[in-house]
PDB file of N, CA and C in Angstrom:
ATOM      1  N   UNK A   1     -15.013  -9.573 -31.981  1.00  0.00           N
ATOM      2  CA  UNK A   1     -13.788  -9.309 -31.230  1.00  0.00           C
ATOM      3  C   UNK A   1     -12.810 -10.453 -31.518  1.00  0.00           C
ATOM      4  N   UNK A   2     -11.721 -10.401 -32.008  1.00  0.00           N
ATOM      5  CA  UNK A   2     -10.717 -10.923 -32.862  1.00  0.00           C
ATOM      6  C   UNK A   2      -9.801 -10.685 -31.721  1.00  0.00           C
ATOM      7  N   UNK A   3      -8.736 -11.997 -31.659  1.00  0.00           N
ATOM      8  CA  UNK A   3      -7.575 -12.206 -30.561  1.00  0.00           C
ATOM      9  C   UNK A   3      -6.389 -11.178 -30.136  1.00  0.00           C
ATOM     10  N   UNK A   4      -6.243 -10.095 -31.453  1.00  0.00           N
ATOM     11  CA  UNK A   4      -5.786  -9.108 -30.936  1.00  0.00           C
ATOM     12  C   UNK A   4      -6.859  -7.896 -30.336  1.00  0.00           C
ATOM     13  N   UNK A   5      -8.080  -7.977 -30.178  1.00  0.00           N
ATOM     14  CA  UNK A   5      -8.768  -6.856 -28.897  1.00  0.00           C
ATOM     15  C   UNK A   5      -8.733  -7.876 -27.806  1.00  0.00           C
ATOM     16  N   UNK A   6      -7.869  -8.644 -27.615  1.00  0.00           N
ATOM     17  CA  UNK A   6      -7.910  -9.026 -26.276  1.00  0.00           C
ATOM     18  C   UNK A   6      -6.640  -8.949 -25.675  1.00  0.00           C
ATOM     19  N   UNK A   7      -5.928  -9.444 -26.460  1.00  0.00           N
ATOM     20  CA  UNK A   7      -4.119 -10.142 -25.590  1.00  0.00           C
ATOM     21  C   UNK A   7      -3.377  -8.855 -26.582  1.00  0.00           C
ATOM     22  N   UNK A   8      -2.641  -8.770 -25.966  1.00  0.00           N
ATOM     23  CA  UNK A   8      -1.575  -7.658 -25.952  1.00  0.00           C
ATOM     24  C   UNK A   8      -0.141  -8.645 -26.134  1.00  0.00           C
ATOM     25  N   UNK A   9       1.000  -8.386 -27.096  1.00  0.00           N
ATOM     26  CA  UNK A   9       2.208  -9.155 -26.147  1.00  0.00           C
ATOM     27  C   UNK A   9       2.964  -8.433 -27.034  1.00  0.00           C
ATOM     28  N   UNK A  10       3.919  -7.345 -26.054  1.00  0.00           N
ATOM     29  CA  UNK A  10       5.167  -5.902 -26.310  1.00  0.00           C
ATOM     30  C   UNK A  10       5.948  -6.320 -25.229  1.00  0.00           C
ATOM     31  N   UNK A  11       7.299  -6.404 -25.668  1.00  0.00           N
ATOM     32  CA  UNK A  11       8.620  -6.332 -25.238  1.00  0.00           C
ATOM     33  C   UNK A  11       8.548  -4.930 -23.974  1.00  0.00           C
ATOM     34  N   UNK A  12       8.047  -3.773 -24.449  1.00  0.00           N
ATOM     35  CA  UNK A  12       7.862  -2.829 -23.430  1.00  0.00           C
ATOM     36  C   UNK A  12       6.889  -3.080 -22.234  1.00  0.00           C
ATOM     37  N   UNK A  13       5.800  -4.223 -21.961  1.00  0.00           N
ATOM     38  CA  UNK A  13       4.770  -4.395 -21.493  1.00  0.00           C
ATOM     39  C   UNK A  13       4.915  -5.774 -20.840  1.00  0.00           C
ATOM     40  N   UNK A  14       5.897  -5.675 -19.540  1.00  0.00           N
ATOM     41  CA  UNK A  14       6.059  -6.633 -18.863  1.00  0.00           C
ATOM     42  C   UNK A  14       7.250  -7.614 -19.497  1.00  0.00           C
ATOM     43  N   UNK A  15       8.124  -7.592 -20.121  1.00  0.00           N
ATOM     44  CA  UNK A  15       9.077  -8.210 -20.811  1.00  0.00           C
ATOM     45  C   UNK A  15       8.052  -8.908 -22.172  1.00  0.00           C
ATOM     46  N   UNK A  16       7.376  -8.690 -22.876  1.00  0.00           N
ATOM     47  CA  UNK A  16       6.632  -9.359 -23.482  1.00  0.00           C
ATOM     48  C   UNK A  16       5.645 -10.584 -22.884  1.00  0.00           C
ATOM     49  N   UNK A  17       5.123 -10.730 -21.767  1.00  0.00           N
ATOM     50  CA  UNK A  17       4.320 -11.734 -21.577  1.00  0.00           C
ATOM     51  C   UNK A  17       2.951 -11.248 -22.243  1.00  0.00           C
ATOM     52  N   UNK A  18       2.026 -12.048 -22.703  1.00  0.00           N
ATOM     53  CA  UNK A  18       1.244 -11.732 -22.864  1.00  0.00           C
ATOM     54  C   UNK A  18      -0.122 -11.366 -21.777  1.00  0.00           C
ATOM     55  N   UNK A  19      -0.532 -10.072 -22.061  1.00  0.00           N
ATOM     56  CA  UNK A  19      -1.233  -9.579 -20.967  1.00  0.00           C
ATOM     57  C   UNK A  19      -2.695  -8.895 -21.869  1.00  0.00           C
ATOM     58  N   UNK A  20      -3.579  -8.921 -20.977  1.00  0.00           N
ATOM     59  CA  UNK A  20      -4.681  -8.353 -21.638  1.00  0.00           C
ATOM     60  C   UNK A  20      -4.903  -6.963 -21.868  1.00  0.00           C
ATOM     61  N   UNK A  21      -5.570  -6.495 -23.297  1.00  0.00           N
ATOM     62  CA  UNK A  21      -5.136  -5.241 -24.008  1.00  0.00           C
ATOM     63  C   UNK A  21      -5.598  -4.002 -23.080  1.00  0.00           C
ATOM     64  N   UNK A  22      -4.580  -3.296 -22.800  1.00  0.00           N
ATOM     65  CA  UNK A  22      -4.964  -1.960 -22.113  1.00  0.00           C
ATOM     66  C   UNK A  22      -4.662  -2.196 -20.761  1.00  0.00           C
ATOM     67  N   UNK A  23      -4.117  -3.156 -20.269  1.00  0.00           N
ATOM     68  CA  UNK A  23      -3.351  -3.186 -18.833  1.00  0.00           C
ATOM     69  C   UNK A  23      -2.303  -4.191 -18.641  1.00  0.00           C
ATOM     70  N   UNK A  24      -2.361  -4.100 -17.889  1.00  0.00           N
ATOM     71  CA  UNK A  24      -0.758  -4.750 -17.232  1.00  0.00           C
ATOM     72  C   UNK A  24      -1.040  -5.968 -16.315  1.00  0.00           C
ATOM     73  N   UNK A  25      -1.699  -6.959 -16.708  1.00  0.00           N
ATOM     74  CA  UNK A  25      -2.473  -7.714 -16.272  1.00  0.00           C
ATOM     75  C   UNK A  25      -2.133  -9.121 -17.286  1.00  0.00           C
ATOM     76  N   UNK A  26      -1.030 -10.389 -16.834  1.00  0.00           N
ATOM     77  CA  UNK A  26      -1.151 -10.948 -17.760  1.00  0.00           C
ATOM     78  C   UNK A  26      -2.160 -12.225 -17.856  1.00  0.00           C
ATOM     79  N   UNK A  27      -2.197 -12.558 -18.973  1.00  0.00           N
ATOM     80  CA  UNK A  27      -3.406 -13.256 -18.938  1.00  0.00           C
ATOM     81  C   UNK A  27      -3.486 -14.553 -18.669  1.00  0.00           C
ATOM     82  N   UNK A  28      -2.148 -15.310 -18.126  1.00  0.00           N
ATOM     83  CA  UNK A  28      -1.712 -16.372 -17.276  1.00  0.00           C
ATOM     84  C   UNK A  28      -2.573 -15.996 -16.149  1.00  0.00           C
ATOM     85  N   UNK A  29      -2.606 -14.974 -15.361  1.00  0.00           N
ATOM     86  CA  UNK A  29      -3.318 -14.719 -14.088  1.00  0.00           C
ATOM     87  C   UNK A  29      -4.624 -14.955 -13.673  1.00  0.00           C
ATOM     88  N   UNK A  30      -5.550 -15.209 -14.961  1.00  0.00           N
ATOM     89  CA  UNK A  30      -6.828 -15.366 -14.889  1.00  0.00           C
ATOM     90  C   UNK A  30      -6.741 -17.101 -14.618  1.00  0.00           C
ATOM     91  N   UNK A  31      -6.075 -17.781 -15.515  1.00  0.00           N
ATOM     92  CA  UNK A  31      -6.156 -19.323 -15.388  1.00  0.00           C
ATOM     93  C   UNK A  31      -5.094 -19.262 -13.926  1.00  0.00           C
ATOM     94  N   UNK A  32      -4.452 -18.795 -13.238  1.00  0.00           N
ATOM     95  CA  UNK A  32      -3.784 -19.005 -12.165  1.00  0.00           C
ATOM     96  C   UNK A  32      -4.906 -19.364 -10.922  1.00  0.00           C
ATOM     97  N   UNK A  33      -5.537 -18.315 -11.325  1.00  0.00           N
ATOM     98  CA  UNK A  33      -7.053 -17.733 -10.060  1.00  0.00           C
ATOM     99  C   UNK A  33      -7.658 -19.023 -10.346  1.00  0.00           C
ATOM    100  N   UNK A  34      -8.233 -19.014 -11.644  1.00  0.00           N
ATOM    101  CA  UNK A  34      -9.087 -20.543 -11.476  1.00  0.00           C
ATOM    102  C   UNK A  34      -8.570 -21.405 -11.304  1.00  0.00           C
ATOM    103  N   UNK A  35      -7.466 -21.886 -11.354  1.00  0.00           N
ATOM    104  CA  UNK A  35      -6.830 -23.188 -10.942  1.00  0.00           C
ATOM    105  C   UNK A  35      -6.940 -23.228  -9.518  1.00  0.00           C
ATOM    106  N   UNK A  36      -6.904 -22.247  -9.239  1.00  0.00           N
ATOM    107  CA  UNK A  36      -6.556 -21.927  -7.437  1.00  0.00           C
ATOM    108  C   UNK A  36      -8.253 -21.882  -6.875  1.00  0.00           C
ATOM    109  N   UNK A  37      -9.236 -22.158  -7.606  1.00  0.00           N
ATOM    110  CA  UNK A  37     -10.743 -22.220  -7.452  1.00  0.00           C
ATOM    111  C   UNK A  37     -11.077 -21.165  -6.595  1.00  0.00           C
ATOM    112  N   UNK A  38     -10.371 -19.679  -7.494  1.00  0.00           N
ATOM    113  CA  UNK A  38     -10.917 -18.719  -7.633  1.00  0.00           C
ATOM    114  C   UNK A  38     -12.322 -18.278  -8.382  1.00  0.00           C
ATOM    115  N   UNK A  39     -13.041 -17.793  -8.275  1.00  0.00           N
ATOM    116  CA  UNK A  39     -14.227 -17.601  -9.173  1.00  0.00           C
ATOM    117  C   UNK A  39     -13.127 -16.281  -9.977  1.00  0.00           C
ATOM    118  N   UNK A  40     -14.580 -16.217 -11.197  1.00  0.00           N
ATOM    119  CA  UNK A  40     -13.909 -15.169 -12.038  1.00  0.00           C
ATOM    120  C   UNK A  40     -14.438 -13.949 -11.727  1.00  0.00           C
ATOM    121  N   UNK A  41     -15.554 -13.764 -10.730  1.00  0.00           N
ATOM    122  CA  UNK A  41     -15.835 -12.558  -9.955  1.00  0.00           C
ATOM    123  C   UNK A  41     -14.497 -12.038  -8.940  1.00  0.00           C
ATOM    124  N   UNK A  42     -14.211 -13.333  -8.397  1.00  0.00           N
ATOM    125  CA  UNK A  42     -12.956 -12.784  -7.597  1.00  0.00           C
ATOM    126  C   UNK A  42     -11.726 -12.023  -8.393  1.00  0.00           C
ATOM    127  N   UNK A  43     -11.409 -12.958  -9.547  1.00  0.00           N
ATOM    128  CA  UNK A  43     -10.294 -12.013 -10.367  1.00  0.00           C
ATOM    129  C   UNK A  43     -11.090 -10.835 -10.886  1.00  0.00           C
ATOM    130  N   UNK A  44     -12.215 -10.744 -11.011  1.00  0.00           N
ATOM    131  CA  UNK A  44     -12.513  -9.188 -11.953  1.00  0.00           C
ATOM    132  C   UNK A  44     -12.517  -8.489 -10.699  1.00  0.00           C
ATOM    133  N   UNK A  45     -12.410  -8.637  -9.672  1.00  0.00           N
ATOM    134  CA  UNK A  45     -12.989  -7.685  -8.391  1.00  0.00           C
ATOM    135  C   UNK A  45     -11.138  -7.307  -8.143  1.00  0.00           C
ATOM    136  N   UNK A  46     -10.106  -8.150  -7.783  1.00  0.00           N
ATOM    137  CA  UNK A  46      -8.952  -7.851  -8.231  1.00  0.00           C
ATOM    138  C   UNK A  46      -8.051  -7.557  -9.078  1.00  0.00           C
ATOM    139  N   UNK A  47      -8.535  -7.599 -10.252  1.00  0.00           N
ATOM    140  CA  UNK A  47      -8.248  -6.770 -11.518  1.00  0.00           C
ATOM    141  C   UNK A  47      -8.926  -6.330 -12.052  1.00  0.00           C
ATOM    142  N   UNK A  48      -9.805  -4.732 -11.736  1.00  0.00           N
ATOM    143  CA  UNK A  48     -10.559  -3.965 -12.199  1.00  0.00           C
ATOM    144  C   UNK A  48     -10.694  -3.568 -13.797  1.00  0.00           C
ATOM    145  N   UNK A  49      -9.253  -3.712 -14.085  1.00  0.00           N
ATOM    146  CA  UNK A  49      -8.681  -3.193 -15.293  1.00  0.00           C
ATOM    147  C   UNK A  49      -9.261  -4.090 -16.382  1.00  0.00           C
ATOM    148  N   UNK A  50      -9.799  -5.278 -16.203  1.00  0.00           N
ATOM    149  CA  UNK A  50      -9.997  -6.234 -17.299  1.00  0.00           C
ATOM    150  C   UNK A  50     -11.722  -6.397 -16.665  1.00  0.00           C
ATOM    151  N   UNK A  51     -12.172  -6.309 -18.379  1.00  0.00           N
ATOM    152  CA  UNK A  51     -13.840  -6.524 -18.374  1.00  0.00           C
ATOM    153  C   UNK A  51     -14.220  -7.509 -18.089  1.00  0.00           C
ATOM    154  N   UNK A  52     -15.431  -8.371 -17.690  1.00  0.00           N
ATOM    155  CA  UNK A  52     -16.303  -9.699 -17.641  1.00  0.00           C
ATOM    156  C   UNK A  52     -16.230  -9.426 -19.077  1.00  0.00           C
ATOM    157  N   UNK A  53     -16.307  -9.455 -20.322  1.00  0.00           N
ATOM    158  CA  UNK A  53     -16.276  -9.865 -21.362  1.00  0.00           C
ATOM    159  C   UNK A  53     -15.152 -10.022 -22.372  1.00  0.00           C
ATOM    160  N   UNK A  54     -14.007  -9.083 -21.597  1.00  0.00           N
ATOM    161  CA  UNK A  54     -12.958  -9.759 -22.299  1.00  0.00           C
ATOM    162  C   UNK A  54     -12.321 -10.893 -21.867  1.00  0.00           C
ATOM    163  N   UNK A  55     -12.767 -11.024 -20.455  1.00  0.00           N
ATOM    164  CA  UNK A  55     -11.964 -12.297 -19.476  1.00  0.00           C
ATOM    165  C   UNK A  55     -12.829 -13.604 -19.876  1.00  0.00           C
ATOM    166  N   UNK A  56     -14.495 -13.217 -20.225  1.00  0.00           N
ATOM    167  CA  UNK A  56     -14.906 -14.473 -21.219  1.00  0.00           C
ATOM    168  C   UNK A  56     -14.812 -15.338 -22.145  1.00  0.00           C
ATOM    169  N   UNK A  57     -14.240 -14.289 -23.015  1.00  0.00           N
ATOM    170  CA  UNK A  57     -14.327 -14.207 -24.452  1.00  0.00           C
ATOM    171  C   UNK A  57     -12.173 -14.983 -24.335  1.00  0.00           C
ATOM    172  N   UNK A  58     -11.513 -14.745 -23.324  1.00  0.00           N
ATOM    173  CA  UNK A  58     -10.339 -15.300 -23.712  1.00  0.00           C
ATOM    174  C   UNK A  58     -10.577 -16.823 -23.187  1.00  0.00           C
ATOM    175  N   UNK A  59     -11.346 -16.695 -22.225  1.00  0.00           N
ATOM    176  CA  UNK A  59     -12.054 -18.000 -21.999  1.00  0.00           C
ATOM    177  C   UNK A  59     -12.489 -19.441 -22.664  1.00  0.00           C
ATOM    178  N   UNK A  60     -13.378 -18.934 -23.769  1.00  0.00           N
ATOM    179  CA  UNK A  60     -14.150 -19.079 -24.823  1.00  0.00           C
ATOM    180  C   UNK A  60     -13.089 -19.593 -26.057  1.00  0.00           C
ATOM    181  N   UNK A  61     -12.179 -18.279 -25.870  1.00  0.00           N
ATOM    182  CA  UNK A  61     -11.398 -18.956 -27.165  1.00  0.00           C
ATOM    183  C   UNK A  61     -10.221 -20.070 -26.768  1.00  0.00           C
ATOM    184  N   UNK A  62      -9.812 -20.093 -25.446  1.00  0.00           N
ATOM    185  CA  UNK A  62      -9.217 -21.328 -25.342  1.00  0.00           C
ATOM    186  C   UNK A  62     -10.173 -22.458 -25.047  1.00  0.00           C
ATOM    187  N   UNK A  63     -11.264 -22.550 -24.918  1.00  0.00           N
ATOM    188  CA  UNK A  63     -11.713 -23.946 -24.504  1.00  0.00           C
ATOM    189  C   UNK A  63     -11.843 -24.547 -26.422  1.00  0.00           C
ATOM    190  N   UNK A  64     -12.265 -23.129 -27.175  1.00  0.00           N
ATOM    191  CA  UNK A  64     -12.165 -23.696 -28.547  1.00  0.00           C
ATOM    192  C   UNK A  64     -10.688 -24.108 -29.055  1.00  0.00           C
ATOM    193  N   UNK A  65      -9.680 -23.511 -28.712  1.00  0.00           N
ATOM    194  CA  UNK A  65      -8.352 -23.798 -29.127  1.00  0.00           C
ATOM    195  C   UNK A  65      -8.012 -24.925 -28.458  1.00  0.00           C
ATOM    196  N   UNK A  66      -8.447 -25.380 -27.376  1.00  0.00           N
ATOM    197  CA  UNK A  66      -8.295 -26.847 -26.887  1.00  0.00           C
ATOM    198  C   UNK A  66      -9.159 -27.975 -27.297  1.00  0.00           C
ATOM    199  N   UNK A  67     -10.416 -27.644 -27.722  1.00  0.00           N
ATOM    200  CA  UNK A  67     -11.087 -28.590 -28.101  1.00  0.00           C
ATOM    201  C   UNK A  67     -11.168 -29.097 -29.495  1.00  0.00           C
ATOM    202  N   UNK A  68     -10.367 -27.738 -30.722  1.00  0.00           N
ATOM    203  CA  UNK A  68      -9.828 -28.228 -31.633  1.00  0.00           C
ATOM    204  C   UNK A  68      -8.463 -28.896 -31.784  1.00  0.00           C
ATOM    205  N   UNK A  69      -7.638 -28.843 -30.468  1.00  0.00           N
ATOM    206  CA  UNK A  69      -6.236 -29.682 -30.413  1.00  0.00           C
ATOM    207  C   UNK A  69      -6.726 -31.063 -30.323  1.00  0.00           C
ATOM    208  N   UNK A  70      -8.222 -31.243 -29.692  1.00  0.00           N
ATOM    209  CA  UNK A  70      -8.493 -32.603 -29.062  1.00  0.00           C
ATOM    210  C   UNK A  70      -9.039 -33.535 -30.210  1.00  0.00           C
ATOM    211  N   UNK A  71      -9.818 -32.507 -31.161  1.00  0.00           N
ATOM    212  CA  UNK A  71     -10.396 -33.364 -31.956  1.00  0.00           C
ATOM    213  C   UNK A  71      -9.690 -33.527 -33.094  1.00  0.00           C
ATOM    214  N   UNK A  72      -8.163 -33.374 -33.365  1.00  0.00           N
ATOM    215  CA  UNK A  72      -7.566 -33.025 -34.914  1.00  0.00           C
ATOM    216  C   UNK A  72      -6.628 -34.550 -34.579  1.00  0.00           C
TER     217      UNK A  72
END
């Protein structure tokens, strides 16, 4: 699963924010919840629309996209 089956980002689809593929859900909202020491059960239980594995997996790829900013 490659970064476009996850994030979505269309001018028609919320002014272009980027949101996760197949809803209207952007994907700022997931790091909003955890900042706010939301669990990620709580956001999947309030946004039905997005899987435990795609909300992982965008997870996953930012801790790698940050941890290659850290080490370059």
């Amino acid at each position: 699963m490659d970064s476009s089956d996850l994030i979505t980002v269309d001018p028609d689809i919320l002014g272009g924010t980027p949101v996760f593929k197949g809803t209207r859900v952007p994907v700022k909202t997931l790091f909003e919840y955890l900042e706010d020491n939301y669990t990620l059960d709580e956001f999947l239980e309030c946004f039905p629309s997005v899987t435990r594995e795609v909300a992982c997996r965008a997870l996953e790829r930012s801790e790698s996209a940050l941890l290659d900013c850290a080490a370059a």
